[in-house]
N, C-alpha and C. Protein backbone atom coordinates (compact mmCIF):
# COMPACT_ATOMS: atom_id res chain seq x y z
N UNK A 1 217.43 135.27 88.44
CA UNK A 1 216.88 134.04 88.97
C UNK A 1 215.57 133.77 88.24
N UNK A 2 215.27 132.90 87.86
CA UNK A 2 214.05 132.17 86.93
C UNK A 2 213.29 131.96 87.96
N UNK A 3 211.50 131.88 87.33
CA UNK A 3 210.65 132.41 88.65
C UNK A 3 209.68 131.25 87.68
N UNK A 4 209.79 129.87 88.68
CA UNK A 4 208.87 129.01 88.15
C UNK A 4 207.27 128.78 88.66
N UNK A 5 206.93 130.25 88.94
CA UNK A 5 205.52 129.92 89.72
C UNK A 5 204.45 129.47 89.05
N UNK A 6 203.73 128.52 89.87
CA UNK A 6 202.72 128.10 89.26
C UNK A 6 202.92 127.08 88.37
N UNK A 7 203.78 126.69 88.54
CA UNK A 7 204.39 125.67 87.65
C UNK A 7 203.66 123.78 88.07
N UNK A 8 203.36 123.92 89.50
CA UNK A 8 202.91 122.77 89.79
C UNK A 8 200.98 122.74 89.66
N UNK A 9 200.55 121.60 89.27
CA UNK A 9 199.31 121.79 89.02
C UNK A 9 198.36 122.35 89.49
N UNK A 10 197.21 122.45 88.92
CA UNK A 10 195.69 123.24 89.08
C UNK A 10 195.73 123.52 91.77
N UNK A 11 196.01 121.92 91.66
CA UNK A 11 195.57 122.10 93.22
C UNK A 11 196.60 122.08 93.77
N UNK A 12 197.92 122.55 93.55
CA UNK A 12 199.27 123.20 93.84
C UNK A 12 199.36 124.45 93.73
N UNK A 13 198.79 125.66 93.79
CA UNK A 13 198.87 126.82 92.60
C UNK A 13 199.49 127.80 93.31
N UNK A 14 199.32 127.27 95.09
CA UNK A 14 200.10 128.44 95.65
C UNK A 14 201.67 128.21 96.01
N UNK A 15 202.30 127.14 95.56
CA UNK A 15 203.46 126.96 95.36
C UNK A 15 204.38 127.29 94.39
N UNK A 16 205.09 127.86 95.09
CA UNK A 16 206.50 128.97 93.97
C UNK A 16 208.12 128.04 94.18
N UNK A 17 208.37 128.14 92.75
CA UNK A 17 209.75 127.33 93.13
C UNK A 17 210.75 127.77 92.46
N UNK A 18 211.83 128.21 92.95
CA UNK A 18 213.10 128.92 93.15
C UNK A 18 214.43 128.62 92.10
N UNK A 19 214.75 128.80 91.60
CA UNK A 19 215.91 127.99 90.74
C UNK A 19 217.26 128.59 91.59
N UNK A 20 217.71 127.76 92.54
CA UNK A 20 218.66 128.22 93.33
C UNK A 20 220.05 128.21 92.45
N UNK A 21 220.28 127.82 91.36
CA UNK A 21 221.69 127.63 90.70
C UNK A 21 222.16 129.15 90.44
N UNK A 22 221.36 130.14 90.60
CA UNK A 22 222.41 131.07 90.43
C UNK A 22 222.99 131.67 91.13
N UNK A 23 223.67 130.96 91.75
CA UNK A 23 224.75 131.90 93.44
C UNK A 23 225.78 132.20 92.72
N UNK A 24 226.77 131.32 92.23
CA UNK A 24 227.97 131.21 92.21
C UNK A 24 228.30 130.36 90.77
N UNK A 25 229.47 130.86 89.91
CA UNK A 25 229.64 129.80 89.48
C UNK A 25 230.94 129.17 89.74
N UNK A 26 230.39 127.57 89.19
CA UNK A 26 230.96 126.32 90.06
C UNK A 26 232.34 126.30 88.95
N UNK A 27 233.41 126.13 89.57
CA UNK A 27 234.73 125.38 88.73
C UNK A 27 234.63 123.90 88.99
N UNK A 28 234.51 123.21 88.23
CA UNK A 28 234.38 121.51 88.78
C UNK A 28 235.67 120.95 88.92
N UNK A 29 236.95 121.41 88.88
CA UNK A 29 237.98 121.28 89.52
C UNK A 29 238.10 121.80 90.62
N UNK A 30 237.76 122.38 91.27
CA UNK A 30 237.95 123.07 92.54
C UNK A 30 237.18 122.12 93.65
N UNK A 31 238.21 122.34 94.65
CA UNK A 31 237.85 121.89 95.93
C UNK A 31 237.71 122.80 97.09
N UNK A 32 236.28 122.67 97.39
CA UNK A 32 236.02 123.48 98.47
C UNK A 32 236.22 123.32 100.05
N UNK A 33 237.12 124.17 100.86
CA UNK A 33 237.50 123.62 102.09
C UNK A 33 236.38 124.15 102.96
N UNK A 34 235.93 123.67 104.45
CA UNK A 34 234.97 124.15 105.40
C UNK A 34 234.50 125.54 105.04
N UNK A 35 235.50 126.24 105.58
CA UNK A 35 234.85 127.90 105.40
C UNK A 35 234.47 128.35 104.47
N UNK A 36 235.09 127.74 103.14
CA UNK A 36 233.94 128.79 102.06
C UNK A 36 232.42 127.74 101.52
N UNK A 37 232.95 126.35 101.73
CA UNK A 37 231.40 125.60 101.96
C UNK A 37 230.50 126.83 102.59
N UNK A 38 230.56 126.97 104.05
CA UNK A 38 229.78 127.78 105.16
C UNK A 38 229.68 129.20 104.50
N UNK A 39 230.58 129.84 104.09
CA UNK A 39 230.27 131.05 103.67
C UNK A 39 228.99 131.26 102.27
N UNK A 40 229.09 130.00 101.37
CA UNK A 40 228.58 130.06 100.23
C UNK A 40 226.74 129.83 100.80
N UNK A 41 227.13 128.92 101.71
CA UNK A 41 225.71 128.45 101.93
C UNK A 41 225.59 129.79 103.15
N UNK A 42 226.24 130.47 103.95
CA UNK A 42 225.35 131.71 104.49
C UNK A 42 225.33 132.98 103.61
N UNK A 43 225.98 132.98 102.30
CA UNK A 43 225.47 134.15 101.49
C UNK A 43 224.46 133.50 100.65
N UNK A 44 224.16 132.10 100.33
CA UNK A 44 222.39 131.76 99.57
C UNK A 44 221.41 131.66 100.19
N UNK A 45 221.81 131.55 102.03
CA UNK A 45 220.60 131.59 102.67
C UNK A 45 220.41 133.03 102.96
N UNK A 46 221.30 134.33 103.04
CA UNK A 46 221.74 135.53 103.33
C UNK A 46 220.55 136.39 101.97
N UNK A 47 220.25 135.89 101.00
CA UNK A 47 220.23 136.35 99.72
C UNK A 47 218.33 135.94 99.60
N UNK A 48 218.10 134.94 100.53
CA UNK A 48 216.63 134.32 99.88
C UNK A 48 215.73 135.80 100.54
N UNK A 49 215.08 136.14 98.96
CA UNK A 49 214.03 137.23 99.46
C UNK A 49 212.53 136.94 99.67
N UNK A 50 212.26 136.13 99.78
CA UNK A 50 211.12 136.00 100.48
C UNK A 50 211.14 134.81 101.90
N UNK A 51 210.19 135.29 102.19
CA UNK A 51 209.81 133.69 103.00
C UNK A 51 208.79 132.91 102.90
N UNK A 52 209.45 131.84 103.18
CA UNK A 52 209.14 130.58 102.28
C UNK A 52 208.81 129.40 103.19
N UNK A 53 207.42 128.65 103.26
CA UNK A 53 206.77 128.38 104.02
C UNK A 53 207.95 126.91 103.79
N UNK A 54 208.55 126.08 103.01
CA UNK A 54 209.20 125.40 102.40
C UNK A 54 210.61 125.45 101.62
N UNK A 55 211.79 125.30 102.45
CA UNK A 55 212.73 125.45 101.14
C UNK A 55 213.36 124.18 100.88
N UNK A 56 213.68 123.34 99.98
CA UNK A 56 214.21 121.75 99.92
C UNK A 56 215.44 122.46 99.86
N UNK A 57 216.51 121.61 100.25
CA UNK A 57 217.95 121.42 100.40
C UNK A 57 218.09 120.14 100.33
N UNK A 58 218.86 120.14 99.59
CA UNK A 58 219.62 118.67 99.00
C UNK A 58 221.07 118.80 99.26
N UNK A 59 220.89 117.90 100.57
CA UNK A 59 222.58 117.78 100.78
C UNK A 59 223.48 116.24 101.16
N UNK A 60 224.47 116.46 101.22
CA UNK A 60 225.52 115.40 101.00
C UNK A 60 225.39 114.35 102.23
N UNK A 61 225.11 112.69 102.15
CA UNK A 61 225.24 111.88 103.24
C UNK A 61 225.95 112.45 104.26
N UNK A 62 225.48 112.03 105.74
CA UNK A 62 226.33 111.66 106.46
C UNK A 62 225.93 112.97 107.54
N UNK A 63 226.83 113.76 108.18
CA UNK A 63 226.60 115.37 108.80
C UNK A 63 228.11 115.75 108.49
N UNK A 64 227.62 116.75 107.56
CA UNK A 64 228.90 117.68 106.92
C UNK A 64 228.82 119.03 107.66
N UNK A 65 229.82 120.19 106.79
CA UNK A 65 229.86 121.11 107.22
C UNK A 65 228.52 122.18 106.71
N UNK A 66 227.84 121.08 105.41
CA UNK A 66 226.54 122.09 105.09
C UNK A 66 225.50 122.02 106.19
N UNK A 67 225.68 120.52 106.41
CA UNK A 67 224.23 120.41 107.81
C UNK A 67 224.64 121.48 109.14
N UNK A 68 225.78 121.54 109.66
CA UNK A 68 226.43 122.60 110.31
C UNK A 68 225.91 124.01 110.00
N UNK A 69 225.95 124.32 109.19
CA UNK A 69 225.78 125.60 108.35
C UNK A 69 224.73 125.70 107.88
N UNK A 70 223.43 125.03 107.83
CA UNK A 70 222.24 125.38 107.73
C UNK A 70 221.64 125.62 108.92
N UNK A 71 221.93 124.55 109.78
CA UNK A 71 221.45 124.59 111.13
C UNK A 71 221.62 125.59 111.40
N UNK A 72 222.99 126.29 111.60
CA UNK A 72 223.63 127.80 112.32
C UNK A 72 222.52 129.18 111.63
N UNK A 73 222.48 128.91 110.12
CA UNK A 73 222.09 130.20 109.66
C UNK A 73 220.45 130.24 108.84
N UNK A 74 219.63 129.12 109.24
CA UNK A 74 218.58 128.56 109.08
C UNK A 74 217.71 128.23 109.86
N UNK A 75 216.24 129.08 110.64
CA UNK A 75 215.64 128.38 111.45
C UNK A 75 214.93 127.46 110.91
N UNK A 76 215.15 126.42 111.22
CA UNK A 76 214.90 125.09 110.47
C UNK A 76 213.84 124.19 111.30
N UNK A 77 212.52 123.99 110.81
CA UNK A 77 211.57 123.42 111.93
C UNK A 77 211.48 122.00 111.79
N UNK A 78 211.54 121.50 110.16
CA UNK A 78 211.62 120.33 110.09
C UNK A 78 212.16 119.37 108.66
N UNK A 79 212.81 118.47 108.45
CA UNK A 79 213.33 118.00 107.78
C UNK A 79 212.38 116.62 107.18
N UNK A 80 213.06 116.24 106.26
CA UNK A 80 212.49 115.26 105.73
C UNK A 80 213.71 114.34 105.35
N UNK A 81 213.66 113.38 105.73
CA UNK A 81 215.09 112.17 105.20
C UNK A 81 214.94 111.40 103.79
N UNK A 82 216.38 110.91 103.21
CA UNK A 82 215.74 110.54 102.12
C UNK A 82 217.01 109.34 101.88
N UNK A 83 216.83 108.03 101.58
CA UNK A 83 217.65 106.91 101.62
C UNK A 83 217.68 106.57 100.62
N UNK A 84 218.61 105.69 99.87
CA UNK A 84 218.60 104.92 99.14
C UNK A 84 218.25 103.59 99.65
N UNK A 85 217.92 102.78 98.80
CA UNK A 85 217.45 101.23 99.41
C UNK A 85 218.66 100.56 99.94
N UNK A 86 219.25 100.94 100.59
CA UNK A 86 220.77 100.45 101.04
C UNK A 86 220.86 100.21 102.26
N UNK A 87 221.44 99.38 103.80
CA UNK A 87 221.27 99.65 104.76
C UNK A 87 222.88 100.69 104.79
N UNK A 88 223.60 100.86 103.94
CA UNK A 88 224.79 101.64 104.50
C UNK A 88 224.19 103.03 104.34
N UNK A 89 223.20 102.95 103.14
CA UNK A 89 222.13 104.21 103.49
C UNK A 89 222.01 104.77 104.26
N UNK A 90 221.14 103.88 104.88
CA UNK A 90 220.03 103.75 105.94
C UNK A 90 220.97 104.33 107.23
N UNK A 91 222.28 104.03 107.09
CA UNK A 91 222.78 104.14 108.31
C UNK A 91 223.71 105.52 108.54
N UNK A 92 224.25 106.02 107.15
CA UNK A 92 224.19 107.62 107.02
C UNK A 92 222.42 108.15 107.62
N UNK A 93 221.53 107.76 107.29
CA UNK A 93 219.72 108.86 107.46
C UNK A 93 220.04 108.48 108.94
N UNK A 94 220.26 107.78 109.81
CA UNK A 94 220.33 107.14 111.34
C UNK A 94 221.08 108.66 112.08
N UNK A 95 222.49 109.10 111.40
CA UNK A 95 223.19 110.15 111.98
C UNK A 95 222.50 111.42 112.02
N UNK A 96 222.29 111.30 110.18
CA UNK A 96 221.36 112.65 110.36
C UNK A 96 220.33 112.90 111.09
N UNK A 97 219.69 111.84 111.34
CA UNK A 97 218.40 111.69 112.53
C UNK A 97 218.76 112.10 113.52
N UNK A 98 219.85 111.93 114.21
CA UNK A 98 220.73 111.95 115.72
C UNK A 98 220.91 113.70 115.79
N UNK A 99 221.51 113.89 114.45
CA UNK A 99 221.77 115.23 114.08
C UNK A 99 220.71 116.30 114.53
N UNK A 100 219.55 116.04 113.71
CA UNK A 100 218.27 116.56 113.70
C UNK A 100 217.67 116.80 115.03
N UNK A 101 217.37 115.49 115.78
CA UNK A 101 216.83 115.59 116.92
C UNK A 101 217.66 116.01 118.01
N UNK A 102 219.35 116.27 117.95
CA UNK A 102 220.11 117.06 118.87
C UNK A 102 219.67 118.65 118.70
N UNK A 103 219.55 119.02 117.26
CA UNK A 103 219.39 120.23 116.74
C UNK A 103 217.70 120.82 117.08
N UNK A 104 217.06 119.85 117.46
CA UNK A 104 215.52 120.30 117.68
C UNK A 104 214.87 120.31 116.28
N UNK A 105 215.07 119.87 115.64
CA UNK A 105 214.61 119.77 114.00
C UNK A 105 213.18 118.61 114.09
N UNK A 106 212.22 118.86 113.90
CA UNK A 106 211.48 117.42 113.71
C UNK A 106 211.00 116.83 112.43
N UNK A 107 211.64 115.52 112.52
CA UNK A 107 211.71 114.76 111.34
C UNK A 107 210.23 114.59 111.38
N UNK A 108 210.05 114.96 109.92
CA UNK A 108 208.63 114.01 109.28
C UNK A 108 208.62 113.11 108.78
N UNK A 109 209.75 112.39 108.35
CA UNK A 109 209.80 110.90 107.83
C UNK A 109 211.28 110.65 106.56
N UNK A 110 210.58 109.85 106.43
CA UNK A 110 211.04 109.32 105.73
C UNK A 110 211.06 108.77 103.58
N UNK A 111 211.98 109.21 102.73
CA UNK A 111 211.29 108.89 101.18
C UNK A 111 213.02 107.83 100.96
N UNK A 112 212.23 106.70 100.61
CA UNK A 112 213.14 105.92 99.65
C UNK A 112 213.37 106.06 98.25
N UNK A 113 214.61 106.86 97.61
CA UNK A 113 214.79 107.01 96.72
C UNK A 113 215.62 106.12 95.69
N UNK A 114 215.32 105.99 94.45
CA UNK A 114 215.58 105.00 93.38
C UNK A 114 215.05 103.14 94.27
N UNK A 115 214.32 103.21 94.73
CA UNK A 115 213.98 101.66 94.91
C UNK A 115 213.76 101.16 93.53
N UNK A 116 212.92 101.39 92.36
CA UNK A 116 212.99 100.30 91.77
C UNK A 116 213.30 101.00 90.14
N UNK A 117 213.51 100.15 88.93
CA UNK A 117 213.60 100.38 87.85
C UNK A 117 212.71 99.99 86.91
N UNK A 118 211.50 100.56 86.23
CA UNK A 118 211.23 100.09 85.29
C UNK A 118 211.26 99.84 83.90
N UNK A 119 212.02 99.27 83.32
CA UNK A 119 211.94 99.11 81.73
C UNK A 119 211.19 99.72 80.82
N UNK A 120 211.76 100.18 80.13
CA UNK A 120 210.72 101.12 78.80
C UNK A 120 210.54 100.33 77.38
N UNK A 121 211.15 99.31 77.74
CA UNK A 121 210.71 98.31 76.11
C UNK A 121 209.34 97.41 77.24
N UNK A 122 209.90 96.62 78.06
CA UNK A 122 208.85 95.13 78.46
C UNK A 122 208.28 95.62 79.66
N UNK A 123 208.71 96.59 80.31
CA UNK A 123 207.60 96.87 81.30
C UNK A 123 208.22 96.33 82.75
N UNK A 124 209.04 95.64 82.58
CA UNK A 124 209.37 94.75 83.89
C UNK A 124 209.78 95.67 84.92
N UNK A 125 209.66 95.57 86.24
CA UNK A 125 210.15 96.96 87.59
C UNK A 125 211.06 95.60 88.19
N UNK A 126 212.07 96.08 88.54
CA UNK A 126 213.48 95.77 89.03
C UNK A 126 213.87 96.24 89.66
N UNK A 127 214.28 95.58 91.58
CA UNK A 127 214.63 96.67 92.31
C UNK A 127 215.90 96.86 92.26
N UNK A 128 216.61 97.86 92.20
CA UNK A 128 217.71 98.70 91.66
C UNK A 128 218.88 97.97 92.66
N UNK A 129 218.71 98.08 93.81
CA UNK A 129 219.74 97.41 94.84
C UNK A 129 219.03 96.38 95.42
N UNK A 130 219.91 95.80 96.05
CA UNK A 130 218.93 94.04 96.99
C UNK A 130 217.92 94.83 98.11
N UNK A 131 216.90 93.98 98.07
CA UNK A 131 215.96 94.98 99.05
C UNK A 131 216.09 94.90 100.50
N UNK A 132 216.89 96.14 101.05
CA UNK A 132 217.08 95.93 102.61
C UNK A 132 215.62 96.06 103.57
N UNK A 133 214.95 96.23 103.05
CA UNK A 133 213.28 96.66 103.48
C UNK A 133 213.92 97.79 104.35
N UNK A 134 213.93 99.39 104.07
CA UNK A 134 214.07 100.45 104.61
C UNK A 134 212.67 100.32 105.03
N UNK A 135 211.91 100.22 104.70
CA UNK A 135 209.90 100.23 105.73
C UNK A 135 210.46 100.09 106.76
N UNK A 136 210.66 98.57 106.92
CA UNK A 136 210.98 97.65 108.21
C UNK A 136 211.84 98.49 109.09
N UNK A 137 213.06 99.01 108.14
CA UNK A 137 213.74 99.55 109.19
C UNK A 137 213.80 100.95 110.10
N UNK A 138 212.61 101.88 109.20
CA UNK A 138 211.90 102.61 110.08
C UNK A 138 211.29 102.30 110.64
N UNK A 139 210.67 101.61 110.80
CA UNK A 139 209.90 101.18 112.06
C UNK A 139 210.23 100.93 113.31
N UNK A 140 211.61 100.12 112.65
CA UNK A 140 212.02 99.33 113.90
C UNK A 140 213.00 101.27 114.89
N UNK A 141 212.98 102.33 114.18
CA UNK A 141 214.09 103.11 114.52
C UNK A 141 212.52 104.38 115.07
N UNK A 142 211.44 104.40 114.57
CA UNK A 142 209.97 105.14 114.53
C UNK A 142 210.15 105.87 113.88
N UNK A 143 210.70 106.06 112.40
CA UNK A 143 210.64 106.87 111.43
C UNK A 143 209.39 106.84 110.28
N UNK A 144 208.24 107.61 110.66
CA UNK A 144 207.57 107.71 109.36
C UNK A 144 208.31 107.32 108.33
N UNK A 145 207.56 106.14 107.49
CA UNK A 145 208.29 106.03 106.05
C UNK A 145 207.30 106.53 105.28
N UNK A 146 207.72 107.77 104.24
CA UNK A 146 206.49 108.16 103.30
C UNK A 146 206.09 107.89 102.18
N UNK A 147 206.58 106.80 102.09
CA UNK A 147 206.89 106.71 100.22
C UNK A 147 208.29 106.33 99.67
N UNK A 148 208.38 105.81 98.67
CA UNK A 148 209.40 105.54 97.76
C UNK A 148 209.10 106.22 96.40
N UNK A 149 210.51 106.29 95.65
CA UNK A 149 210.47 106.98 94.27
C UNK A 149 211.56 106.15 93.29
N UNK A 150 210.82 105.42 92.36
CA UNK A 150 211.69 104.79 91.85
C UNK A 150 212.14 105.22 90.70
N UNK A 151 213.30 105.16 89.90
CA UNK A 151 214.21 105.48 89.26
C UNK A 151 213.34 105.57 87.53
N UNK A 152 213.47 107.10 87.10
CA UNK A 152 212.65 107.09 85.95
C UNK A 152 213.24 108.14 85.42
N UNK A 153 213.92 107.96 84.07
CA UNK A 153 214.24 108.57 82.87
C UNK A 153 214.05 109.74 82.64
N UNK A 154 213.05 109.90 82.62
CA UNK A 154 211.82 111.06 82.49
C UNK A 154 212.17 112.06 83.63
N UNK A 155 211.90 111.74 84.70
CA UNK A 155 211.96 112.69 85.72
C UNK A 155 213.05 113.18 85.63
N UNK A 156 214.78 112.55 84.95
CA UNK A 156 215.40 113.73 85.24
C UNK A 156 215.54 114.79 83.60
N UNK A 157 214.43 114.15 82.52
CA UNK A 157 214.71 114.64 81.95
C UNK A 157 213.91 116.36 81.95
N UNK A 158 212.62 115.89 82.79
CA UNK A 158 211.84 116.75 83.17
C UNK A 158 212.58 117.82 84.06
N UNK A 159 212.95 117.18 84.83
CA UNK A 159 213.28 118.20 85.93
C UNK A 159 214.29 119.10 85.41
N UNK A 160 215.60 118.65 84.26
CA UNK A 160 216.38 119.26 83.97
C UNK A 160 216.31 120.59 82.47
N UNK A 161 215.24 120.26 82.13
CA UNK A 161 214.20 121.30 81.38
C UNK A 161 212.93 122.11 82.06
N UNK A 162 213.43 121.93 83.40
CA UNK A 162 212.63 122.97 84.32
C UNK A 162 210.84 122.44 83.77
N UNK A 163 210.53 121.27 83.83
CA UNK A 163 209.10 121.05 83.43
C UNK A 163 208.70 120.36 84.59
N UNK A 164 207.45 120.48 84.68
CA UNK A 164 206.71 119.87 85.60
C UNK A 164 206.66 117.71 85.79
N UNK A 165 206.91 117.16 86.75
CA UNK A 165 206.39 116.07 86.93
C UNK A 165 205.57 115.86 87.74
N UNK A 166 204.71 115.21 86.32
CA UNK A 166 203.22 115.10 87.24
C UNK A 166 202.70 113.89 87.30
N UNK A 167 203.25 113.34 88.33
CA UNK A 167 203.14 111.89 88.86
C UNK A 167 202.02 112.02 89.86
N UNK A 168 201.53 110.60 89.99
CA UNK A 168 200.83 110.53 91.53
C UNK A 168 201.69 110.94 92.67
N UNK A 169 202.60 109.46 92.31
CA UNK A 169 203.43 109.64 93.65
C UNK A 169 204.02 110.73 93.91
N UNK A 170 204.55 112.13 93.23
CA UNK A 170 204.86 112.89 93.66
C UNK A 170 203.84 113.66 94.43
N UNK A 171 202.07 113.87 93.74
CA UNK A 171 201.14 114.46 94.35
C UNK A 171 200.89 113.57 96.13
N UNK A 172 200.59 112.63 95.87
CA UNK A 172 200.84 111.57 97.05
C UNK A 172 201.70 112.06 98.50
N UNK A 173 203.09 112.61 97.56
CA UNK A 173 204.09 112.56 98.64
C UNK A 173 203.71 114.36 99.39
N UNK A 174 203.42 114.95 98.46
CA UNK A 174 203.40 116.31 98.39
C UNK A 174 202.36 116.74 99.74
N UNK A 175 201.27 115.65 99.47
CA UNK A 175 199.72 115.75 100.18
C UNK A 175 200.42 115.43 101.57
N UNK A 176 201.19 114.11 101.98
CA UNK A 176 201.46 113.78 103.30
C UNK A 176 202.50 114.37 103.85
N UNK A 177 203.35 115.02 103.35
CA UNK A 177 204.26 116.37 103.59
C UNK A 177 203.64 117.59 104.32
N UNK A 178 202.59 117.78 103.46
CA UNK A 178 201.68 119.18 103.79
C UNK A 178 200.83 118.43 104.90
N UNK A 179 200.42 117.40 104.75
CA UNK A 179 199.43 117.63 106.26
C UNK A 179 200.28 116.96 107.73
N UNK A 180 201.28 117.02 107.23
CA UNK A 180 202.27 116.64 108.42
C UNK A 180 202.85 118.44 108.97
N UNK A 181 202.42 119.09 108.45
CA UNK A 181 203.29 120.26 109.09
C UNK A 181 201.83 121.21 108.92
């Protein structure tokens, strides 16, 4: 396992981050049924050797059998939601919310992801889908909204060479994350 510590800037320094890809390897023909979903995800949570004030999980719309299976084998204090500018989005993050707060999980909010596009020749920002105003619609539901992240080249080229992005908005998001918990 690759050990990216220290990887986030000067006033990040006590943050360590994990390269979870090496559990298993993936056949991309294969289809995974319930039980070995659940088994895979309780032998990577089975396997984490430290503890970790923070672990992100990135998982699939809607409430699957991973949200099942984290919940079960994860004491899990609090989540963070994350939408696309979509209301069919919006309305998968609504379940998981339902999910969460059945489960005792407390949501800290809310991040709109890919809202907008900006151009790398003219500069122009373009919002990626028609704007459902996700703000508005946390509000109207009392979901902290924390931020948006709009759609940039870079970041996945960064992220996929294991390098640092060092955006505001990521420091931004990072700061109201941490003083929410």
């Amino acid at each position: 396992m690759q050990d990216y510590t220290n990887l986030i800037s000067e006033n990040y320094s006590c943050i360590k981050i994990k390269n979870n890809l090496y559990t298993y390897k993936i056949n991309k023909n294969s289809f995974y049924n319930s039980s070995t979903k659940t088994n895979t995800i309780r032998h990577l949570l089975s396997n984490i050797d430290n503890k970790f004030d923070i672990i992100v999980l990135d998982t699939p719309p809607n409430i699957t059998d991973e949200h099942l299976a984290i919940l079960n084998y994860l004491n899990t204090d609090y989540s963070i939601l994350v939408s696309t500018p979509q209301l069919l989005s919006f309305q998968d993050v609504l379940r998981q919310y339902t999910f969460c707060v059945k489960g005792n999980i407390k949501i800290l909010g809310l991040i709109e992801n890919m809202k907008k596009f900006k151009c790398i020749e003219c500069k122009h920002e373009q919002d990626v889908f028609f704007d459902s105003n996700i703000k508005k619609e946390c509000e109207k539901y009392n979901i902290d909204y924390l931020g948006s992240l709009d759609i940039n080249i870079e970041y996945g080229k960064k992220s996929d060479n294991g390098e640092v992005i060092d955006e505001k908005i990521f420091k931004t998001l990072s700061e109201k994350i941490i003083n929410l918990i």
